[in-house]
PDB file of N, CA and C in Angstrom:
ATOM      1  N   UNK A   1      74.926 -25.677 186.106  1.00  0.00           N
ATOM      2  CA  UNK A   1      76.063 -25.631 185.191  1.00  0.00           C
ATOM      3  C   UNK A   1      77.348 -25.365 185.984  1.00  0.00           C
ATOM      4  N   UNK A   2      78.380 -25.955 185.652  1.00  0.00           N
ATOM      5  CA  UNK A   2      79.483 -26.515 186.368  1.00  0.00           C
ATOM      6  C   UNK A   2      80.224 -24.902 185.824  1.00  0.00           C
ATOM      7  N   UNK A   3      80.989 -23.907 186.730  1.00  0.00           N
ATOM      8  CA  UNK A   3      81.554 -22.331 186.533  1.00  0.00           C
ATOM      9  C   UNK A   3      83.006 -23.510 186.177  1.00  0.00           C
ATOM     10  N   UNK A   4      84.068 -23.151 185.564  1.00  0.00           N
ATOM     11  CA  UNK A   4      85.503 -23.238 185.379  1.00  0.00           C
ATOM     12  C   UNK A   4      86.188 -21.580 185.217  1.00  0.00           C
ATOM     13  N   UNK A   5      86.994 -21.535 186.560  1.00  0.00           N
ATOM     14  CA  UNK A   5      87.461 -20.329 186.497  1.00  0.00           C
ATOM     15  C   UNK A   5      88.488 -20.293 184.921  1.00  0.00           C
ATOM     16  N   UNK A   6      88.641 -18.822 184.532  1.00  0.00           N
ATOM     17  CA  UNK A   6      89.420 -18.240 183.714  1.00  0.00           C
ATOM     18  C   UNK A   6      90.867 -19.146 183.797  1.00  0.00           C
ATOM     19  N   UNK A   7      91.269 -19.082 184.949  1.00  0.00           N
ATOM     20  CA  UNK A   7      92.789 -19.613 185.396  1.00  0.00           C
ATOM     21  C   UNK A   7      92.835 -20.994 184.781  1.00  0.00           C
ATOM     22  N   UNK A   8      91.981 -22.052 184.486  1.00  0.00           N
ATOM     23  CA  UNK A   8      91.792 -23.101 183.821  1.00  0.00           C
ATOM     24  C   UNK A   8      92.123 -22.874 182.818  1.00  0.00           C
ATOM     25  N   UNK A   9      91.444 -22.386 182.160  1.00  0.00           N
ATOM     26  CA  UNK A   9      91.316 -22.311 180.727  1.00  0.00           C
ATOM     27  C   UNK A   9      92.311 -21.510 180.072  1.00  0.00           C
ATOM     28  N   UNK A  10      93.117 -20.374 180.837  1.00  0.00           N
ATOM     29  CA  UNK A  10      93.946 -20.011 180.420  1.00  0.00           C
ATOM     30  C   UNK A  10      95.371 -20.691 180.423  1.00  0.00           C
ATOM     31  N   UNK A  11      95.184 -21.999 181.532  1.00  0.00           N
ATOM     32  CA  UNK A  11      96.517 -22.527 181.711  1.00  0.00           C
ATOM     33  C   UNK A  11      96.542 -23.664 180.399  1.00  0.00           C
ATOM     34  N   UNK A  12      95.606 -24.278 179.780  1.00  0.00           N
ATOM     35  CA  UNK A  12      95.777 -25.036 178.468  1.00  0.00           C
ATOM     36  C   UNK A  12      95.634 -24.303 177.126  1.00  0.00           C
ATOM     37  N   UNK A  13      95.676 -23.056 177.259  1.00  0.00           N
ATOM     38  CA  UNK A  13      95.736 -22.083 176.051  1.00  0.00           C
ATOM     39  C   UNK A  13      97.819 -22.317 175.315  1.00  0.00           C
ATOM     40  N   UNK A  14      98.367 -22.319 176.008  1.00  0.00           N
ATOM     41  CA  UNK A  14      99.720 -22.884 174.888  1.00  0.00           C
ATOM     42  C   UNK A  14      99.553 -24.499 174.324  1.00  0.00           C
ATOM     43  N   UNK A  15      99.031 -24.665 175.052  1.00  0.00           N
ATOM     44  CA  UNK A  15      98.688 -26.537 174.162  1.00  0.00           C
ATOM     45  C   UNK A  15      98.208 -26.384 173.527  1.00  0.00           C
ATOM     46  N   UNK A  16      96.896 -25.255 173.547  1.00  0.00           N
ATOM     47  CA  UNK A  16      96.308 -25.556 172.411  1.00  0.00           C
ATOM     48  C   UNK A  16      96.629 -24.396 171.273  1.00  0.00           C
ATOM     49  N   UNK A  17      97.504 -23.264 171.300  1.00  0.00           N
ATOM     50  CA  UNK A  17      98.301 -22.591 170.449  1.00  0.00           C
ATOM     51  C   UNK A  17      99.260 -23.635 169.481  1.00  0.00           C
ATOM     52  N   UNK A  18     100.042 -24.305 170.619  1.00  0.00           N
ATOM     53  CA  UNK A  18     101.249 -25.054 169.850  1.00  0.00           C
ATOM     54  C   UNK A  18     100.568 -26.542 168.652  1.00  0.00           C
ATOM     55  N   UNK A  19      99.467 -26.691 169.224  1.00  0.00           N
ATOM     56  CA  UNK A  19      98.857 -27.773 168.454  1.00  0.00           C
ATOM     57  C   UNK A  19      97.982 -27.453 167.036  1.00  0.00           C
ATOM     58  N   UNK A  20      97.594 -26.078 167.609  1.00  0.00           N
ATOM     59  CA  UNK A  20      97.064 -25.944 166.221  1.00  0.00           C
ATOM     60  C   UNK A  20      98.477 -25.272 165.213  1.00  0.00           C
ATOM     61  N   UNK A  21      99.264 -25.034 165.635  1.00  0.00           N
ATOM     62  CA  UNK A  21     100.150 -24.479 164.464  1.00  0.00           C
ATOM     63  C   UNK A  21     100.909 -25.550 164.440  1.00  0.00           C
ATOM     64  N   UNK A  22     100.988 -26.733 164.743  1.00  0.00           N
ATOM     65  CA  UNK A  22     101.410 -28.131 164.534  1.00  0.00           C
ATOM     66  C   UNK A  22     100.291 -28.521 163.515  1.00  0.00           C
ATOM     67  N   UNK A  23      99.273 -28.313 163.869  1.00  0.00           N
ATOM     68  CA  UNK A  23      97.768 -29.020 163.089  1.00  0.00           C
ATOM     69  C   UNK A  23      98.392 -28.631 162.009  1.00  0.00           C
ATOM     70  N   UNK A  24      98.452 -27.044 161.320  1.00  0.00           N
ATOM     71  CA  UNK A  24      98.262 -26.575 160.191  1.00  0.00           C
ATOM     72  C   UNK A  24      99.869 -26.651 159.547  1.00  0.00           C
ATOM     73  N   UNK A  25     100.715 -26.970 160.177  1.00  0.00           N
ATOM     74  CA  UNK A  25     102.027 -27.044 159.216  1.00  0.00           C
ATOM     75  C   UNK A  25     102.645 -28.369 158.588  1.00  0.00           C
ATOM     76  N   UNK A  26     101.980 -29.646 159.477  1.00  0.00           N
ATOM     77  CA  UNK A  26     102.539 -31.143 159.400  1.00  0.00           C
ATOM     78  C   UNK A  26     100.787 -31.709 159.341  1.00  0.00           C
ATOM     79  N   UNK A  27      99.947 -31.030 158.985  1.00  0.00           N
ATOM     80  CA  UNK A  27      98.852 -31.437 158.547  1.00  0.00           C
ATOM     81  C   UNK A  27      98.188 -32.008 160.185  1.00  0.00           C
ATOM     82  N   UNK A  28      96.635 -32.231 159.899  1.00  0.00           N
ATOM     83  CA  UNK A  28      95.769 -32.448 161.208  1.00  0.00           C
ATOM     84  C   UNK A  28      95.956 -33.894 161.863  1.00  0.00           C
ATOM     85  N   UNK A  29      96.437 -35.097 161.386  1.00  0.00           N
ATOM     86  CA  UNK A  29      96.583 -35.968 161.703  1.00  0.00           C
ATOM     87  C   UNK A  29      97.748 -36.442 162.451  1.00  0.00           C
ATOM     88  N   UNK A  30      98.698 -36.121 162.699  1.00  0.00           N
ATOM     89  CA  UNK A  30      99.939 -36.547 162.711  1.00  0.00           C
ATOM     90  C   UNK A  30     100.388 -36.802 164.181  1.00  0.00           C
ATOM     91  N   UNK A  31     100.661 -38.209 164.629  1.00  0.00           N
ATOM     92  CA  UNK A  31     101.049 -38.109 165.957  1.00  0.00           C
ATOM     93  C   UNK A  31     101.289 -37.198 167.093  1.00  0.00           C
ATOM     94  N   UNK A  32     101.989 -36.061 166.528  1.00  0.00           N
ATOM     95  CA  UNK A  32     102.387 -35.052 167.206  1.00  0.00           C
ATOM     96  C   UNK A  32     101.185 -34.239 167.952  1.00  0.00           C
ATOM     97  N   UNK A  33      99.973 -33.874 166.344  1.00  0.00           N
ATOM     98  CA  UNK A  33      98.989 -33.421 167.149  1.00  0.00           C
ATOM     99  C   UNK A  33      98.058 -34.249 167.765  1.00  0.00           C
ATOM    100  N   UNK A  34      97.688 -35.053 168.114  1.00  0.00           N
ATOM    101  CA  UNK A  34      97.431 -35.943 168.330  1.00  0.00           C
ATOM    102  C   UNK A  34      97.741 -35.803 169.817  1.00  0.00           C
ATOM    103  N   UNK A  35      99.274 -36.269 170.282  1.00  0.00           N
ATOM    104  CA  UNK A  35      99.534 -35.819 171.660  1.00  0.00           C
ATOM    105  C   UNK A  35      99.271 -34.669 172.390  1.00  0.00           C
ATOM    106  N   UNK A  36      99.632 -33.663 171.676  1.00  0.00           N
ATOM    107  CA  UNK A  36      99.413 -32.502 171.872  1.00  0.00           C
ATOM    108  C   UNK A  36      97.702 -32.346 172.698  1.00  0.00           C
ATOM    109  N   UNK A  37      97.067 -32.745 171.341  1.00  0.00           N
ATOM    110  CA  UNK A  37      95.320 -32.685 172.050  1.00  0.00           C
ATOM    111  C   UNK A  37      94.784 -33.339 173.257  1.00  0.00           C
ATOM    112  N   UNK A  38      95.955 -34.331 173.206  1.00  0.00           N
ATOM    113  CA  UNK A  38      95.901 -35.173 174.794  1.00  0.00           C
ATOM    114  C   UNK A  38      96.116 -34.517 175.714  1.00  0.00           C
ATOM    115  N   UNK A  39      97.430 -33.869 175.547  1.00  0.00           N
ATOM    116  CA  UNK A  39      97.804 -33.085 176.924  1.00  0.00           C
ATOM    117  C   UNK A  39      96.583 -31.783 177.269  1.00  0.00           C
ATOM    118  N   UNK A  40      96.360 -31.234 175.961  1.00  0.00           N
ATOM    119  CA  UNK A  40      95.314 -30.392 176.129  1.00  0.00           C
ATOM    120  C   UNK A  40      94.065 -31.033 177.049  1.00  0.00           C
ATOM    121  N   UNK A  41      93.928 -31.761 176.813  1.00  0.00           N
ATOM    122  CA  UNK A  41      91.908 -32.481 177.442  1.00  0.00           C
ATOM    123  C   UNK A  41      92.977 -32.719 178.476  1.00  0.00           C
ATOM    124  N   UNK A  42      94.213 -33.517 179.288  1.00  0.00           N
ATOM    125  CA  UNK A  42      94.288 -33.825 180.445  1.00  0.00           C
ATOM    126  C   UNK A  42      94.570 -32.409 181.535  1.00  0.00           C
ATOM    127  N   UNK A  43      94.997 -31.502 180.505  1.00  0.00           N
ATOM    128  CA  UNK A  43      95.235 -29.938 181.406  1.00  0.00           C
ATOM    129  C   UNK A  43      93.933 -29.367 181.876  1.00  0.00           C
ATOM    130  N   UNK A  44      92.930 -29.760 180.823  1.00  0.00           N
ATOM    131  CA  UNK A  44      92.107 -29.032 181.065  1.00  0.00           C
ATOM    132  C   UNK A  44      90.702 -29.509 182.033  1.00  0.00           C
ATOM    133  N   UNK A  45      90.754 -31.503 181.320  1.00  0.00           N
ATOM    134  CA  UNK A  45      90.044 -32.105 182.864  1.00  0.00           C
ATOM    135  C   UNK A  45      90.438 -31.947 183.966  1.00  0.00           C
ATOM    136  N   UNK A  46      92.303 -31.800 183.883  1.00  0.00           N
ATOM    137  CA  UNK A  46      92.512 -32.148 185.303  1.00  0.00           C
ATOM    138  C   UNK A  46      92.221 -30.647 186.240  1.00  0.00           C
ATOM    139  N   UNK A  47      92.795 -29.390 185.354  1.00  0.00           N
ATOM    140  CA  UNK A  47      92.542 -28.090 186.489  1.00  0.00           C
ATOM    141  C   UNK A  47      91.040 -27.766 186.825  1.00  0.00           C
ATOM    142  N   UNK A  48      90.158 -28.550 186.186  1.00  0.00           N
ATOM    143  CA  UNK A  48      88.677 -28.544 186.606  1.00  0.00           C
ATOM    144  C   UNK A  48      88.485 -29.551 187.640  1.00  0.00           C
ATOM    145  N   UNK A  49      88.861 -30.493 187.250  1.00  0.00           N
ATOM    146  CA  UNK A  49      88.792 -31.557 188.691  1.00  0.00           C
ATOM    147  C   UNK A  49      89.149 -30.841 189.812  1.00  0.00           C
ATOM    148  N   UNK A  50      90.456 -30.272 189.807  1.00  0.00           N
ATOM    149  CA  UNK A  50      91.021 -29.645 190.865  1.00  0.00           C
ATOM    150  C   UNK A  50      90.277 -28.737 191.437  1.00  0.00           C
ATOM    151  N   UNK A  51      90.071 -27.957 190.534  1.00  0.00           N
ATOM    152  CA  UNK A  51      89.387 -26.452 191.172  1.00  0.00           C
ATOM    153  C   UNK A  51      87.767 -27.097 191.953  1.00  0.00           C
ATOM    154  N   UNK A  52      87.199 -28.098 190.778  1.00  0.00           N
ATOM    155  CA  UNK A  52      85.697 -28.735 191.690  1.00  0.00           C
ATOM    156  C   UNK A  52      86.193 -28.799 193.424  1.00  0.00           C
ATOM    157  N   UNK A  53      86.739 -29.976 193.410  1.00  0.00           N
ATOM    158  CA  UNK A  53      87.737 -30.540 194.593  1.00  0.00           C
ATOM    159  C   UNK A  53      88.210 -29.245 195.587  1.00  0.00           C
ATOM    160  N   UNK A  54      88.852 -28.703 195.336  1.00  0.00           N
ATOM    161  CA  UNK A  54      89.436 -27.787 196.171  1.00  0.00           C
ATOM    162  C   UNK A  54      87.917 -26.270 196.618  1.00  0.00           C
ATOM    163  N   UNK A  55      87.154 -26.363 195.589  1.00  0.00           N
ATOM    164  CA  UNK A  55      85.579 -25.644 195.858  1.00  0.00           C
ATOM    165  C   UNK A  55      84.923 -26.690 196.917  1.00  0.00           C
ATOM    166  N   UNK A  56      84.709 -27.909 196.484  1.00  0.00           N
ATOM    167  CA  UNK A  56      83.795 -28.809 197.638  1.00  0.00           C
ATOM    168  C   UNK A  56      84.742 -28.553 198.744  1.00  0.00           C
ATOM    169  N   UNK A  57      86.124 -28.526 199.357  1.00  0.00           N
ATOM    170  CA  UNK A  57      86.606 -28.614 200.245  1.00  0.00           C
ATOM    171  C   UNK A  57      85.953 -27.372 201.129  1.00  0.00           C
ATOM    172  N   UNK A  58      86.719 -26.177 200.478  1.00  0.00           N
ATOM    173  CA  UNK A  58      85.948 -25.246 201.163  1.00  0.00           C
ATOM    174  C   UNK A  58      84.653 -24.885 201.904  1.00  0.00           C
ATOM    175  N   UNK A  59      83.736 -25.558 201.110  1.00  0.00           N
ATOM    176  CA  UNK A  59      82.314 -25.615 201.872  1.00  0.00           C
ATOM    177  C   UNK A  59      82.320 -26.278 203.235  1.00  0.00           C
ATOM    178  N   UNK A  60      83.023 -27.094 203.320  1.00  0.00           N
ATOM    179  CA  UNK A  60      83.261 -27.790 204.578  1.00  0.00           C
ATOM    180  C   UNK A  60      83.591 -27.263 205.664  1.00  0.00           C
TER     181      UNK A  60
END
């Protein structure tokens, strides 16, 4: 099982604050959230990619 440090997950925690109180005021559908959830999954694939990447380096 693949570890994702804290620091990940804490760095897409305002995307996903600002999206859900977007979700619940302009309703769940709406372009806005929508983007929002994007940026969320790309913050959060990408600081895992990174951190994998920068872990395999180290072993080296």
């Amino acid at each position: 099982m693949v570890r994702v440090p804290l620091i990940v997950l804490l760095a897409s925690l305002p995307l996903t604050a600002t999206a859900l109180i977007v979700a619940v005021v302009s309703g769940p559908t709406t372009p806005l959230v929508w983007t929002l959830w994007a940026l969320w999954g790309i913050t959060a694939i990408g600081g895992a990619c990174v951190y994998l990447i920068a872990r395999k380096r180290s072993r080296i």
